[in-house]
C-alpha atoms as a PDB file:
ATOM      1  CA  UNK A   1      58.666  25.011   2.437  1.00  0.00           C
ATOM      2  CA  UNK A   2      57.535  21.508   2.674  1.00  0.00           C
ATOM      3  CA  UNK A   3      55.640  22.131   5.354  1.00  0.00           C
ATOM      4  CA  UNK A   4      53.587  24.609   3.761  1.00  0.00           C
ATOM      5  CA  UNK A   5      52.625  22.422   1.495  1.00  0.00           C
ATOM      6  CA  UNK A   6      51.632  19.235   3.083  1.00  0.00           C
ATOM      7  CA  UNK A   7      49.213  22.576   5.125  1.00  0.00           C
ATOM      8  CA  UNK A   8      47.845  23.323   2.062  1.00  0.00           C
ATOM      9  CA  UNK A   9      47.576  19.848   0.502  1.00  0.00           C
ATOM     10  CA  UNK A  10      45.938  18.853   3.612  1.00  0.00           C
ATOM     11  CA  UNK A  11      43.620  21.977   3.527  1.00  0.00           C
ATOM     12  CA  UNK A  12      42.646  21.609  -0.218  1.00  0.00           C
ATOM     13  CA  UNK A  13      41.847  17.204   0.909  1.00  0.00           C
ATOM     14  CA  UNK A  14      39.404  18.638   3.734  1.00  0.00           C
ATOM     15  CA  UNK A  15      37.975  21.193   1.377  1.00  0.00           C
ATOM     16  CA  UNK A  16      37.235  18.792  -1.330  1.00  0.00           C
ATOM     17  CA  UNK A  17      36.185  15.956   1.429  1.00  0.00           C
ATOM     18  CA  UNK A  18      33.432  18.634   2.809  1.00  0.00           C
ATOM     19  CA  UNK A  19      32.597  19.525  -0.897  1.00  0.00           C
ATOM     20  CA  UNK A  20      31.513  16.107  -1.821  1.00  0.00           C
ATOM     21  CA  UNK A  21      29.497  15.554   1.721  1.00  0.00           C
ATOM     22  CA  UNK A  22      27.933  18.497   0.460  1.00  0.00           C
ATOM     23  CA  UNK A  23      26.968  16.938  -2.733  1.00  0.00           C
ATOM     24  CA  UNK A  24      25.929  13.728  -1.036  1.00  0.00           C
ATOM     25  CA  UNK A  25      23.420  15.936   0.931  1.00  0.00           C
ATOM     26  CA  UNK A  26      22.052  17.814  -1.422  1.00  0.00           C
ATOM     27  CA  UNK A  27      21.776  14.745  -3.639  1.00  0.00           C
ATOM     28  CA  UNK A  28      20.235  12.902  -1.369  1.00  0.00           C
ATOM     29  CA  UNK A  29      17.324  15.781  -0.627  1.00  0.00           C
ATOM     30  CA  UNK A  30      16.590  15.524  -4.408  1.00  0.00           C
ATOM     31  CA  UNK A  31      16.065  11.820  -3.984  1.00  0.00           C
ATOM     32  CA  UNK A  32      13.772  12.438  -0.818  1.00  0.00           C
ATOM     33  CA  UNK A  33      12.151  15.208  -1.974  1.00  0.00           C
ATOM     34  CA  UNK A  34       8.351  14.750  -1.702  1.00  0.00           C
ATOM     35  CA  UNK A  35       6.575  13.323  -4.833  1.00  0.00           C
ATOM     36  CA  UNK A  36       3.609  15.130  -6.323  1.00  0.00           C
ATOM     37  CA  UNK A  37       0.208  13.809  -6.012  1.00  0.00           C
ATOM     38  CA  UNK A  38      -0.970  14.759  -9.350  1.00  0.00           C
ATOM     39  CA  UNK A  39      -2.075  11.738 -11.977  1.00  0.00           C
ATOM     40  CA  UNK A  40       0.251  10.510 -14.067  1.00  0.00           C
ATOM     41  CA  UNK A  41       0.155   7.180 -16.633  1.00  0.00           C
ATOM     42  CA  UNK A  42       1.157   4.177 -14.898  1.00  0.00           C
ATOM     43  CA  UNK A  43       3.291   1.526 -16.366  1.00  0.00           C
ATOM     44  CA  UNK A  44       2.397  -2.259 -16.659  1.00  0.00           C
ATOM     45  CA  UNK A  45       5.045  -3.442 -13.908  1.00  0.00           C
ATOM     46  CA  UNK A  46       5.299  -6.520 -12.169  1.00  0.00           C
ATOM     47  CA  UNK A  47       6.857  -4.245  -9.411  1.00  0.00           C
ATOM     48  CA  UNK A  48       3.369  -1.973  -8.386  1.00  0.00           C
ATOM     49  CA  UNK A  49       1.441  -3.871  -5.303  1.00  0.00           C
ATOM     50  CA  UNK A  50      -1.151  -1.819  -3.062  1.00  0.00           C
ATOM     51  CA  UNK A  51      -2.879  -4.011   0.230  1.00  0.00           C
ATOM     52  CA  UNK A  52      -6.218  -2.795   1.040  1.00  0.00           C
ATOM     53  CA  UNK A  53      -8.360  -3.462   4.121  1.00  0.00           C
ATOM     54  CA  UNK A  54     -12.238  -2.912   3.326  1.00  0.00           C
ATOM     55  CA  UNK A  55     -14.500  -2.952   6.541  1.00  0.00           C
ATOM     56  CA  UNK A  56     -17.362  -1.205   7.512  1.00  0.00           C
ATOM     57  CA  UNK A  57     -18.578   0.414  11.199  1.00  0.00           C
ATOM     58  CA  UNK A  58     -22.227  -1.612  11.638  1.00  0.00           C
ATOM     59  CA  UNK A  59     -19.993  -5.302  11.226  1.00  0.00           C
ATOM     60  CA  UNK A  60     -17.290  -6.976  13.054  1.00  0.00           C
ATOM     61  CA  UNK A  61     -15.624  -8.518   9.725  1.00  0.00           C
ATOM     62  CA  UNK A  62     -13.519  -7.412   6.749  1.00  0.00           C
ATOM     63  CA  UNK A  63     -12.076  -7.526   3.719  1.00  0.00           C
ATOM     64  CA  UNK A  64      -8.509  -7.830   2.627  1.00  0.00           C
ATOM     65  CA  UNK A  65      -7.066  -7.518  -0.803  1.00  0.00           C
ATOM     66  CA  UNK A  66      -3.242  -7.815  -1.798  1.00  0.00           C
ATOM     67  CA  UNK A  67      -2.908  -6.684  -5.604  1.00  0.00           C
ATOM     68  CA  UNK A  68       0.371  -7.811  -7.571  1.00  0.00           C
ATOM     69  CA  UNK A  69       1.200  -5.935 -10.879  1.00  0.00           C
ATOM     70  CA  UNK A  70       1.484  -9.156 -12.693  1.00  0.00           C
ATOM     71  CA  UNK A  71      -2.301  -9.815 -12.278  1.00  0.00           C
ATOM     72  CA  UNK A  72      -3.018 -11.427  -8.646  1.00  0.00           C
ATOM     73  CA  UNK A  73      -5.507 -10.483  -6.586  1.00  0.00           C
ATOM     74  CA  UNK A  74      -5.903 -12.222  -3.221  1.00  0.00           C
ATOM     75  CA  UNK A  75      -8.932 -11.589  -1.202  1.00  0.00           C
ATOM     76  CA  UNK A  76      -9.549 -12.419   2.517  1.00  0.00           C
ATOM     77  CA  UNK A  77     -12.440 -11.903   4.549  1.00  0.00           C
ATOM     78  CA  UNK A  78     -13.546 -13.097   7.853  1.00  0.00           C
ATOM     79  CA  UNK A  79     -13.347 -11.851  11.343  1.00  0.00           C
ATOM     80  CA  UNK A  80     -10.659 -14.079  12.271  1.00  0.00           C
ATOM     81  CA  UNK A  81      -7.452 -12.820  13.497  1.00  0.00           C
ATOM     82  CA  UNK A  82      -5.736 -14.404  10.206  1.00  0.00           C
ATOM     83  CA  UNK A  83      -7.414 -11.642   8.279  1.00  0.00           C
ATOM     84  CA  UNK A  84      -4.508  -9.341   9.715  1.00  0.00           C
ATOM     85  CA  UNK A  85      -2.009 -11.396  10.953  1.00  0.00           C
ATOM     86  CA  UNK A  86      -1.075 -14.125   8.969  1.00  0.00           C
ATOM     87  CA  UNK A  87       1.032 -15.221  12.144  1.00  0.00           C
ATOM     88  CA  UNK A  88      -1.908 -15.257  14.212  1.00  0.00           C
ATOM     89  CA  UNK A  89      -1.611 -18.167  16.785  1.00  0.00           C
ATOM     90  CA  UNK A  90      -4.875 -17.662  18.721  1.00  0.00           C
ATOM     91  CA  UNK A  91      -6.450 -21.071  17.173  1.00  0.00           C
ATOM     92  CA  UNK A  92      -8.302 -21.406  20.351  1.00  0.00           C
ATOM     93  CA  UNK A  93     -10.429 -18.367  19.505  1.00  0.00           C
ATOM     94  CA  UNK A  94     -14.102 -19.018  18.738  1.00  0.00           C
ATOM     95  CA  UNK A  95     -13.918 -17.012  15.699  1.00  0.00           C
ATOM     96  CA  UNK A  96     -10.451 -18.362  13.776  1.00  0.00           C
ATOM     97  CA  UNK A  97     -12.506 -20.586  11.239  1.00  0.00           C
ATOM     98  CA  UNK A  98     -14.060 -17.610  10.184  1.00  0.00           C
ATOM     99  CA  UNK A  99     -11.765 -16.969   7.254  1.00  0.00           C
ATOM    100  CA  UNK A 100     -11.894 -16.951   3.575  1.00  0.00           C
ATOM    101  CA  UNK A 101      -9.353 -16.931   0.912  1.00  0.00           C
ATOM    102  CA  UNK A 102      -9.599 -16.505  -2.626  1.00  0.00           C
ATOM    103  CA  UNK A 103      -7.911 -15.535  -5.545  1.00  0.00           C
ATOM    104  CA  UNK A 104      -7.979 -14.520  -9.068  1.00  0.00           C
ATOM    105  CA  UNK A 105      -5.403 -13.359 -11.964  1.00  0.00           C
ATOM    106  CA  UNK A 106      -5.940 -10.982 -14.192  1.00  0.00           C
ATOM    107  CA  UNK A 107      -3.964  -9.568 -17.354  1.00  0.00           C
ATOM    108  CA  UNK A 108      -0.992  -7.229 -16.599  1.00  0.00           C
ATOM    109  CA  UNK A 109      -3.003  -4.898 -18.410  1.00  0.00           C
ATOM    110  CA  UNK A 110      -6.413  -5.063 -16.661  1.00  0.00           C
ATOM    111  CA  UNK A 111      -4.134  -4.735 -13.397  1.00  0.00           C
ATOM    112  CA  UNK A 112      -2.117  -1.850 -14.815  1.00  0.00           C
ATOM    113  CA  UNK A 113      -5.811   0.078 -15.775  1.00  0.00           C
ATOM    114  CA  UNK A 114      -6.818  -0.981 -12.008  1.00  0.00           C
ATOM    115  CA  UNK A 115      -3.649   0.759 -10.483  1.00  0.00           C
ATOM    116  CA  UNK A 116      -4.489   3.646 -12.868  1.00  0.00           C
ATOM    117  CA  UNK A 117      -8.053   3.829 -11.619  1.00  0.00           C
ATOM    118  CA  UNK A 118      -6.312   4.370  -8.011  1.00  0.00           C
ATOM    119  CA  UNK A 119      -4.040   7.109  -9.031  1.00  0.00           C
ATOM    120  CA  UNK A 120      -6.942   9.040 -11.132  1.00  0.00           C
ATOM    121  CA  UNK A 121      -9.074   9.151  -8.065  1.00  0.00           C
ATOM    122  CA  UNK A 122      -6.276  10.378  -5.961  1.00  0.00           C
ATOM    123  CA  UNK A 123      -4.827   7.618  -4.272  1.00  0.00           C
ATOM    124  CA  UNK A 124      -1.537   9.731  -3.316  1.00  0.00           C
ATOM    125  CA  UNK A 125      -2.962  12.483  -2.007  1.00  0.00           C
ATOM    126  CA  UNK A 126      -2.645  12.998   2.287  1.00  0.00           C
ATOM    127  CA  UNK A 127      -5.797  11.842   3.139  1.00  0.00           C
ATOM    128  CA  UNK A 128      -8.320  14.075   5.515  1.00  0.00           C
ATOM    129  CA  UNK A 129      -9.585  13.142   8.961  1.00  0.00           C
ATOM    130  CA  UNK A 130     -12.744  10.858   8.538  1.00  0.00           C
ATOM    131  CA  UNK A 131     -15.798  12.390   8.921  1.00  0.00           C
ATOM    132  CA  UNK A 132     -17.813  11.373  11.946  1.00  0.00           C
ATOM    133  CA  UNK A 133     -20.845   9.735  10.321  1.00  0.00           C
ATOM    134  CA  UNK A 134     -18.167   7.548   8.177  1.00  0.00           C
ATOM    135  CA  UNK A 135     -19.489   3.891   7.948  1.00  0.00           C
ATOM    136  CA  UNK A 136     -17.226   2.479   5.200  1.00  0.00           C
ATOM    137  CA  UNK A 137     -13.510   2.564   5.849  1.00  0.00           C
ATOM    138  CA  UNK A 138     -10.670   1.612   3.438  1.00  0.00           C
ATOM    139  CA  UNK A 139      -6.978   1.246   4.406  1.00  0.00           C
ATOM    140  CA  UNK A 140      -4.515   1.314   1.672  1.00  0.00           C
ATOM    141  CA  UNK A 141      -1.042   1.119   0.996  1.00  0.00           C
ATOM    142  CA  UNK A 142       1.223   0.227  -1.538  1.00  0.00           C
ATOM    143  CA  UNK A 143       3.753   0.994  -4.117  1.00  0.00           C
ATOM    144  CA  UNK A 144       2.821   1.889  -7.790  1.00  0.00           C
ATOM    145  CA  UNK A 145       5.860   2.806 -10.202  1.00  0.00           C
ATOM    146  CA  UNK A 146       7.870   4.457  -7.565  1.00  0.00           C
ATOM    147  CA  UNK A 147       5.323   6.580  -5.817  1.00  0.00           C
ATOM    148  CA  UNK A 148       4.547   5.065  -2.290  1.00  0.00           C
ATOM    149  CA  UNK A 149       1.154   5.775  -0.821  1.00  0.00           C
ATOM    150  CA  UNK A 150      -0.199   4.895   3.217  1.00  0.00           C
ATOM    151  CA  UNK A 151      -3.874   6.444   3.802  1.00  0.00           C
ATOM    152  CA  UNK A 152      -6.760   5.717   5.744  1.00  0.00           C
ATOM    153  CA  UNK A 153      -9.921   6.477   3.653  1.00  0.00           C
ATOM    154  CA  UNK A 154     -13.900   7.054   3.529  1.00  0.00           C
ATOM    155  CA  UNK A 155     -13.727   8.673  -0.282  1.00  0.00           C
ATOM    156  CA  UNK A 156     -16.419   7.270  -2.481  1.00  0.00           C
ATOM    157  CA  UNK A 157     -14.627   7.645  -5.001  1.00  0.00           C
ATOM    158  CA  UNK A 158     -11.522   5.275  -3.752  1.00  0.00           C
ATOM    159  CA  UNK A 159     -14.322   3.240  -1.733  1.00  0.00           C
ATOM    160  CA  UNK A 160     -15.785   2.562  -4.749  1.00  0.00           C
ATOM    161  CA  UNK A 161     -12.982   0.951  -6.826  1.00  0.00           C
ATOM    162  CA  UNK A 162     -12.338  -1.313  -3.461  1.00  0.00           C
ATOM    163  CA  UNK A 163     -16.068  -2.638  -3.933  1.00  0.00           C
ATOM    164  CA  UNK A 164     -15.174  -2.971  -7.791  1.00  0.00           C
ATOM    165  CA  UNK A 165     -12.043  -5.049  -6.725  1.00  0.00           C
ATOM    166  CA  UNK A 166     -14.200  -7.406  -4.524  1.00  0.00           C
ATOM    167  CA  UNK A 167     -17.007  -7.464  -6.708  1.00  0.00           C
ATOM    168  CA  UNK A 168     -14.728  -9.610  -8.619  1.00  0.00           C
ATOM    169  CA  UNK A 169     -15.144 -12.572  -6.369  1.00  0.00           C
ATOM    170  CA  UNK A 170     -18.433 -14.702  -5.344  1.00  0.00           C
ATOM    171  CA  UNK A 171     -19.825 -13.511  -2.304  1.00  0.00           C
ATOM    172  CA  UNK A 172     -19.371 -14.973   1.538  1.00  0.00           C
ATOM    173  CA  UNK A 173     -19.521 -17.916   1.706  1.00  0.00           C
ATOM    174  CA  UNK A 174     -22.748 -18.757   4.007  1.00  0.00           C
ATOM    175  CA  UNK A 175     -21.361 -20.742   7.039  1.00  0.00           C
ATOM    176  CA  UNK A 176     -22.893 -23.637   8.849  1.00  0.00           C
ATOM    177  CA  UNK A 177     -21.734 -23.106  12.442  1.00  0.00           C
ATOM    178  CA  UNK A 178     -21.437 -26.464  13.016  1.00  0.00           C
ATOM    179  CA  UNK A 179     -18.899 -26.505  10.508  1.00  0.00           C
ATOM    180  CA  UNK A 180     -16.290 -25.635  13.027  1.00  0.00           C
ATOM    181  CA  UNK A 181     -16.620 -28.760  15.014  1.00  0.00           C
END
């Protein structure tokens, strides 16, 4: 007798064991199941951040914006290899002066109707392949309330916001080549 029922105690422990991996599955689909696209209202967080690189295809330079939810903007511009890798260690390189850096805070709010902007003009959407006559790239990605976004873009309509976002800074500055020496 006893052994029948360490079989089925043992039987009724693997049973419930498999029923909660089950659960931890299915759970765990839910959590990665893909997020809609569609607008929604975004929330003044701290917490949202999108990095954008701006360049277009008849110049070697670009631009590069990191947005905080809390109101920071950075900009960077240049052709220096700083621009994309702040680890860069070519400082031999005839162009790594050639790199500006500038920054500006804003109100949570203005940031939060910024972000907002993004997601009204489709920012999580899967993004097309680039025309061929494109001439004004934007790469974006970032995190706004949860939704995650990566896209490589020539939409005016997101293209436009980026050149609202650096319109928000004085232009290059003009530079004296014999700066660098």
């Amino acid at each position: 007798m006893k052994k029948q029922k360490t079989g089925i105690i043992r039987l009724s422990f693997i049973t419930l064991l498999l029923l909660f991996a089950g659960l931890g599955i299915t759970l765990c689909g839910c959590i990665m199941w893909p997020q809609s696209s569609k607008p929604f209202a975004v929330t003044g967080s701290s917490l949202n951040w999108a990095e954008m690189y701006y360049t277009t295809t008849n110049t070697t330079s670009g631009v590069r914006l990191s947005l905080l939810g809390s109101g920071n903007i950075v900009l960077t511009r240049g052709t220096s290899s700083r621009l994309l890798n702040p680890f860069a260690v070519d400082v031999d390189s005839s162009n790594w002066s050639d790199y500006e850096r500038d920054e500006v805070n804003l109100s949570r709010t203005d940031m939060q109707q910024i972000f907002q902007l993004l997601i009204n003009r489709n920012v999580l959407k899967k993004s097309k392949d680039l025309p061929p006559d494109t001439t004004v790239v934007a790469q974006m990605h970032g995190r706004i309330d949860d939704r995650v976004f990566s896209c490589v873009t020539a939409d005016p309509k997101l293209i436009e916001v980026v050149e609202a976002i650096i319109a928000l800074f004085p232009p290059p500055h003009q530079r004296n080549h014999t700066e660098d020496h």
